[in-house]
Protein backbone atom coordinates (compact mmCIF):
# COMPACT_ATOMS: atom_id res chain seq x y z
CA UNK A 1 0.00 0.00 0.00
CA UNK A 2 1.53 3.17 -0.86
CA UNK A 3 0.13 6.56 0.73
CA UNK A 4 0.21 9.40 -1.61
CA UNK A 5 0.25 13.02 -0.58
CA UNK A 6 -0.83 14.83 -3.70
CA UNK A 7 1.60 17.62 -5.38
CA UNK A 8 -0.77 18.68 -8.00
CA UNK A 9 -4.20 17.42 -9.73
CA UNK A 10 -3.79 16.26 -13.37
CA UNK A 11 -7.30 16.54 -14.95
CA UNK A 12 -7.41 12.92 -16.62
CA UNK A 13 -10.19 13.35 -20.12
CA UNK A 14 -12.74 10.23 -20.47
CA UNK A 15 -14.25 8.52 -23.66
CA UNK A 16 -17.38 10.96 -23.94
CA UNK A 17 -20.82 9.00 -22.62
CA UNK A 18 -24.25 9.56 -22.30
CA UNK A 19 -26.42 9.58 -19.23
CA UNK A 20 -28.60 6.93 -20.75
CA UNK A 21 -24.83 4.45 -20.84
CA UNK A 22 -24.05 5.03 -17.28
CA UNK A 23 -28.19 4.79 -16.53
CA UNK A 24 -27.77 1.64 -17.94
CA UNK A 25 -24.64 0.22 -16.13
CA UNK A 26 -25.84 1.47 -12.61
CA UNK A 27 -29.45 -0.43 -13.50
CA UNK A 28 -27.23 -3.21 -14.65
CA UNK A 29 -25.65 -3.66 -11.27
CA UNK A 30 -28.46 -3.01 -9.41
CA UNK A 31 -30.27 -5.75 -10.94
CA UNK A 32 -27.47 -8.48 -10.51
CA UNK A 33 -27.04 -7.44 -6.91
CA UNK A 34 -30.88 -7.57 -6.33
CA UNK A 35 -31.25 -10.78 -8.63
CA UNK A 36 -33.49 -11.56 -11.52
CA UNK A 37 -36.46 -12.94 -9.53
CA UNK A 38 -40.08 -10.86 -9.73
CA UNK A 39 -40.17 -8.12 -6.55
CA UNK A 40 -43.07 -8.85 -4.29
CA UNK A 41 -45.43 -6.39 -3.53
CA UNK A 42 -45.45 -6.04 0.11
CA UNK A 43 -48.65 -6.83 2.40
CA UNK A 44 -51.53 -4.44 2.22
CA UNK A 45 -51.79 -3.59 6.15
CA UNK A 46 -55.17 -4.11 8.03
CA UNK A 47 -57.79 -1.44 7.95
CA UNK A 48 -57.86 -1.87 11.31
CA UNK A 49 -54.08 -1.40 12.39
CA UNK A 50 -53.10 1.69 14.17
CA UNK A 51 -51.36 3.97 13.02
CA UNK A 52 -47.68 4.07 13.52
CA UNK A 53 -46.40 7.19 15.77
CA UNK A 54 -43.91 9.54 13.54
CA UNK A 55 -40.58 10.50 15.51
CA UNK A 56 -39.90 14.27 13.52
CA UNK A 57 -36.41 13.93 14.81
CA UNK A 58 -33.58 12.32 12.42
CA UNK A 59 -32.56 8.90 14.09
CA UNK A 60 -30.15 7.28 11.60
CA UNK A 61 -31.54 3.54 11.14
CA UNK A 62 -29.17 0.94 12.02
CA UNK A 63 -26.94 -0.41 9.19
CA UNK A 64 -26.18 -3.32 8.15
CA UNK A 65 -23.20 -2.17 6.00
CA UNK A 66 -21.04 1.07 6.33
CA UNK A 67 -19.93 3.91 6.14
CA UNK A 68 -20.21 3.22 9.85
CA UNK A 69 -20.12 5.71 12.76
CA UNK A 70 -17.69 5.35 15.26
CA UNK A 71 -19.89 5.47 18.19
CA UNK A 72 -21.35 2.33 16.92
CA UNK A 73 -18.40 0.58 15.44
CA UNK A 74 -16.05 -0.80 18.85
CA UNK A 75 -13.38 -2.95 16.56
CA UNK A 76 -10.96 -0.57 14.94
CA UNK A 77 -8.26 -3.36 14.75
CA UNK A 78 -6.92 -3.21 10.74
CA UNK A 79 -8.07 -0.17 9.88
CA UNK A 80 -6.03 3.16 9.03
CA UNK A 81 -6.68 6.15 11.49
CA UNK A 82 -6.61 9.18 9.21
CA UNK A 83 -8.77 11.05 12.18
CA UNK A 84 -12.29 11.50 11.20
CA UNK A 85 -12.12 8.42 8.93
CA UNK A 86 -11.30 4.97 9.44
CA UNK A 87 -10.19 3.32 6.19
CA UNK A 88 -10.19 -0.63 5.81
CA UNK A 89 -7.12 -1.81 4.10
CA UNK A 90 -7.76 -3.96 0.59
CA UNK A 91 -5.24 -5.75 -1.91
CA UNK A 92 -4.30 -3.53 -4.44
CA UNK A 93 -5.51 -0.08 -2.23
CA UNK A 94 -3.19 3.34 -2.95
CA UNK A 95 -4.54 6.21 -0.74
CA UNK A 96 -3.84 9.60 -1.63
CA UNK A 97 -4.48 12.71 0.78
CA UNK A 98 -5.28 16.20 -0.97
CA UNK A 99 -3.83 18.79 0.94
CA UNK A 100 -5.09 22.75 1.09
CA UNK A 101 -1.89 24.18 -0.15
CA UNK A 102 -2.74 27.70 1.82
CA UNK A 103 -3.79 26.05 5.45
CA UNK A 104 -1.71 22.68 4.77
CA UNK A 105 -4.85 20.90 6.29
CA UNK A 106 -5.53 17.01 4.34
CA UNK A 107 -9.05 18.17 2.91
CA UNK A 108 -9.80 14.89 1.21
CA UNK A 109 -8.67 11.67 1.08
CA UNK A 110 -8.50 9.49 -2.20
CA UNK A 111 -8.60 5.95 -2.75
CA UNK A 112 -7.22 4.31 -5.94
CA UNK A 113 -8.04 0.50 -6.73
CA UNK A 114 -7.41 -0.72 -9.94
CA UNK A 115 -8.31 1.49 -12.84
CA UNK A 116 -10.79 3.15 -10.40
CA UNK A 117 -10.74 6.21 -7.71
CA UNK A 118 -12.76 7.15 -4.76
CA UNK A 119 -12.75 10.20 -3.70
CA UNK A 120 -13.87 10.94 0.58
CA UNK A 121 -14.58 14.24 2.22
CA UNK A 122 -16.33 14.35 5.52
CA UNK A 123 -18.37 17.12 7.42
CA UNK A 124 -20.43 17.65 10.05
CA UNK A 125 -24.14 17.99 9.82
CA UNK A 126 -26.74 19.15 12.01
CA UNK A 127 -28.89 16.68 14.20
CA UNK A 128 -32.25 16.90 12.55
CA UNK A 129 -31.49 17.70 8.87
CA UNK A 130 -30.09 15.37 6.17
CA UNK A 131 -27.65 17.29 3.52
CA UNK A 132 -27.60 14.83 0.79
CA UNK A 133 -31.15 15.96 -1.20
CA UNK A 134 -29.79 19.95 -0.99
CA UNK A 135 -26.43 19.47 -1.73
CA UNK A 136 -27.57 17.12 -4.55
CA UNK A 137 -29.34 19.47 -5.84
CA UNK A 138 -26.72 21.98 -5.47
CA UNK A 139 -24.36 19.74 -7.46
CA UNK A 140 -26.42 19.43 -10.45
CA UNK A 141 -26.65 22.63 -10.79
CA UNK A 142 -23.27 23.43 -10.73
CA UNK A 143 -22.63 20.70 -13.46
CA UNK A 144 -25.64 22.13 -15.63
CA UNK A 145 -24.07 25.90 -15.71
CA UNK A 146 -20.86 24.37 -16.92
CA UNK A 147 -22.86 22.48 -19.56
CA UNK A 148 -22.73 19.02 -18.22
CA UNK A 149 -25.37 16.57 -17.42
CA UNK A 150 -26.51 14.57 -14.75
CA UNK A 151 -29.11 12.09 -13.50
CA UNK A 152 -30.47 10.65 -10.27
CA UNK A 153 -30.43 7.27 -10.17
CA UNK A 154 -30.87 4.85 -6.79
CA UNK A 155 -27.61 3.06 -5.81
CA UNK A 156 -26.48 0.96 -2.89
CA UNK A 157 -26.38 3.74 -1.04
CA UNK A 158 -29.70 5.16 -1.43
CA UNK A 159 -30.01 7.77 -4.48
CA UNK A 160 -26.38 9.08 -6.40
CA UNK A 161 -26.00 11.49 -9.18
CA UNK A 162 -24.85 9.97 -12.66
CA UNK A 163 -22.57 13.07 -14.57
CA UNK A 164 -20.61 14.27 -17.56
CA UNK A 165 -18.56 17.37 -16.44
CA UNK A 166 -17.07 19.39 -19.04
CA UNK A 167 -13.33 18.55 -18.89
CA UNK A 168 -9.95 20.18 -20.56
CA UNK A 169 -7.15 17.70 -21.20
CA UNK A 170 -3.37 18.26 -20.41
CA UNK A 171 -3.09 18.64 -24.28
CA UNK A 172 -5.88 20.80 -24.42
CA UNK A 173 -8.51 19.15 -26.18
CA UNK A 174 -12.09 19.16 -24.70
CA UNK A 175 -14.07 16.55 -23.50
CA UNK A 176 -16.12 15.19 -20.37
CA UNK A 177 -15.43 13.17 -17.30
CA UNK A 178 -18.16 10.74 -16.08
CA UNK A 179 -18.63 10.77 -12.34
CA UNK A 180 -20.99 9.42 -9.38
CA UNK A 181 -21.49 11.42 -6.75
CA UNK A 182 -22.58 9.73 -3.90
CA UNK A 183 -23.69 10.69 -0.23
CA UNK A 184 -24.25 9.01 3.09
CA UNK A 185 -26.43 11.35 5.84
CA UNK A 186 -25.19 9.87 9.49
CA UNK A 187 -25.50 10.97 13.03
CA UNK A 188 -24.26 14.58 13.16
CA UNK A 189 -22.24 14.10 10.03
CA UNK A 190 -22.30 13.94 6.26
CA UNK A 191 -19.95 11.71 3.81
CA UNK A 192 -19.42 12.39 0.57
CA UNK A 193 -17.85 10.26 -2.11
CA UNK A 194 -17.06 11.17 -5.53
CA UNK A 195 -15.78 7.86 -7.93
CA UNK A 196 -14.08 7.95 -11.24
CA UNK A 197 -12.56 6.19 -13.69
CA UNK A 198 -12.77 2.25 -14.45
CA UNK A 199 -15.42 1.56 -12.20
CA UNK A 200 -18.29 3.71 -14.04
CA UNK A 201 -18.53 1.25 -16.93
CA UNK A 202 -16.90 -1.86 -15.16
CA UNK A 203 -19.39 -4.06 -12.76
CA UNK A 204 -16.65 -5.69 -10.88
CA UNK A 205 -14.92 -2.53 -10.33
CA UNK A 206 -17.55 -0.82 -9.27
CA UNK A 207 -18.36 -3.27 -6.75
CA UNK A 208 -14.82 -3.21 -5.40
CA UNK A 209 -15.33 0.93 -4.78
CA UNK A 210 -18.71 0.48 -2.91
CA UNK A 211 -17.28 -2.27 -0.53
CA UNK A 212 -14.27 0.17 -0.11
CA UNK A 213 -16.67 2.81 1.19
CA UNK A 214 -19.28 0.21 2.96
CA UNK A 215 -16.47 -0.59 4.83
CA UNK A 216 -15.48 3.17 5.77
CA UNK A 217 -15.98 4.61 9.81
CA UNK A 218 -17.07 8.23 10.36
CA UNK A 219 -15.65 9.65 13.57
CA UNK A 220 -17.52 12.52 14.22
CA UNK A 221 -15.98 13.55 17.58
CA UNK A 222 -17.68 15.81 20.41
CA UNK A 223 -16.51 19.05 19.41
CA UNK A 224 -19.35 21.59 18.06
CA UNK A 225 -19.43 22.25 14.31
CA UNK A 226 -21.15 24.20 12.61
CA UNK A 227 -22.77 22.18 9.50
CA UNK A 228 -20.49 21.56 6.24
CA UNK A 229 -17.48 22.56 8.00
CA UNK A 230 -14.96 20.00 7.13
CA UNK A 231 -14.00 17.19 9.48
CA UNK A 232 -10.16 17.27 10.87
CA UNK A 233 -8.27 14.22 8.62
CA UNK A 234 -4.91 13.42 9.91
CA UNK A 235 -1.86 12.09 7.90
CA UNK A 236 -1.86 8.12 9.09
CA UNK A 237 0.90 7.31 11.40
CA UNK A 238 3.81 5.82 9.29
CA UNK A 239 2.76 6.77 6.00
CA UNK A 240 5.37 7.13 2.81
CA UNK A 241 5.15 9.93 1.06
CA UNK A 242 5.73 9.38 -3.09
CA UNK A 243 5.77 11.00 -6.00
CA UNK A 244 2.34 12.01 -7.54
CA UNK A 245 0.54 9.97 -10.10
CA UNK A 246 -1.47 10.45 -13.36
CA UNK A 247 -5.23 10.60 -12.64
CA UNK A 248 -7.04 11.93 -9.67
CA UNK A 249 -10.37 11.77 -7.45
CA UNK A 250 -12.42 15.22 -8.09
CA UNK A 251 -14.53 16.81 -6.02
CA UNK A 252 -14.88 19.99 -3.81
CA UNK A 253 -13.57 21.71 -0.63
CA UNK A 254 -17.17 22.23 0.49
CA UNK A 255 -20.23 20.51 -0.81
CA UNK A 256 -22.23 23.80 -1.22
CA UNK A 257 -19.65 24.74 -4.02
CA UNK A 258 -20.32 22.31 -6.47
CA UNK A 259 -18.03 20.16 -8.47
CA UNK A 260 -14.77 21.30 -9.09
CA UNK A 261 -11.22 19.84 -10.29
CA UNK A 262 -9.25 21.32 -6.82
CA UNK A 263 -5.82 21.97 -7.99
CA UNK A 264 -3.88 21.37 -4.43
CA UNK A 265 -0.33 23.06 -4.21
């Protein structure tokens, strides 16, 4: 495993798509993970059953799968402690932490498998509110004004935003780069995760990013935030520093900003 503190993004230009090609590959994958067998309709409830009381606070359910909180998740044993986020070592995993060249401060924290890349940011959030469906929103905006496209689709990790974003090569030549942009609402914070590359038109890659980020643990911490202020990351104890690769794992300082290719010092 090599940890990568990053010098200086290289916008990397993708074969152009269409939303209705990486529609199809997220349906794709959703149907093989859910199986080809008819969905049930669930049980009409009795006329006669009470109604269920509504709690108007936000009480994260409990999951099954990550990202995890840490409050909730006692066996840290094998993971990397980058501060806010736990990361679960895999075969093959290159982590790469963006630094804010003016502050110094990791902002991000990128993970490369493969042909793919995973982008992480983490924030706090306020107690009652989810961020995802604003900042969502906010995102495909942002993508729109530059002349990209996007589309909501569901995902494993409830709904993610399918996009082209208008992209300028190292040579110069124009283009797009397709993205998901996904995000998990937890207890007092809010995870985003941006992936790229193989993994938007490759099943098996694709699954190897989402276990990557099921297997992620939030540490949110006591100290008051105010919401989207970024979580502290820490450089992992031990870490080698190398030389900066081709390729890179967009995505913002802040969610409310929309998409951007961050050029770190």
């Amino acid at each position: 495993m090599i940890f990568k503190r990053k010098k200086k993004a290289v916008a990397e230009a993708q074969p152009e798509q269409t939303i209705a090609e990486l529609n199809a590959a997220a349906a794709n994958e959703t149907k093989q993970a859910a199986g080809d067998g008819p969905e049930e309709a669930p049980e009409a409830a009795p006329q006669d059953a009470p109604a269920a009381a509504v709690d108007s606070s936000r009480t994260a359910p409990a999951r099954t799968e990550g990202p995890f909180d840490g409050d909730d998740f006692e066996d840290h044993d094998g993971y990397l402690d980058l501060g806010a986020l736990l990361i679960k070592p895999v075969p093959g995993l290159q982590l790469r932490l963006e630094v804010e060249e003016s502050t110094q401060r990791v902002i991000a924290v990128a993970l490369e498998i493969g042909g793919s890349r995973m982008q992480l940011q983490v924030f706090a959030a306020p107690k009652t509110d989810d961020l995802w469906p604003g900042i969502s929103t906010q995102i495909a905006t942002g993508i729109a004004d530059q002349g990209g496209e996007t589309e909501m689709v569901p995902g494993r990790f409830g709904n993610e935003l399918l996009a082209r974003v208008p992209q300028t090569a190292p040579d110069g030549r124009q283009g797009h780069v397709a993205l998901r942009f996904l995000g998990v609402d937890g207890p007092r914070w809010f995870l985003r995760a941006v992936i790229g590359g193989a993994a938007l038109t490759d099943m098996a890659e694709s699954k190897t990013m989402e276990d990557a980020l099921a297997q992620v643990v939030v540490v949110r911490g006591d100290t008051p935030m105010p919401p989207t202020e970024l979580l502290p990351l820490t450089v992992p104890s031990g870490a080698l520093a190398s030389p900066d690769a081709a390729g890179q794992a967009p995505g913002t300082e802040r969610p409310e900003r929309g998409p951007e290719i961050t050029q770190i010092g």
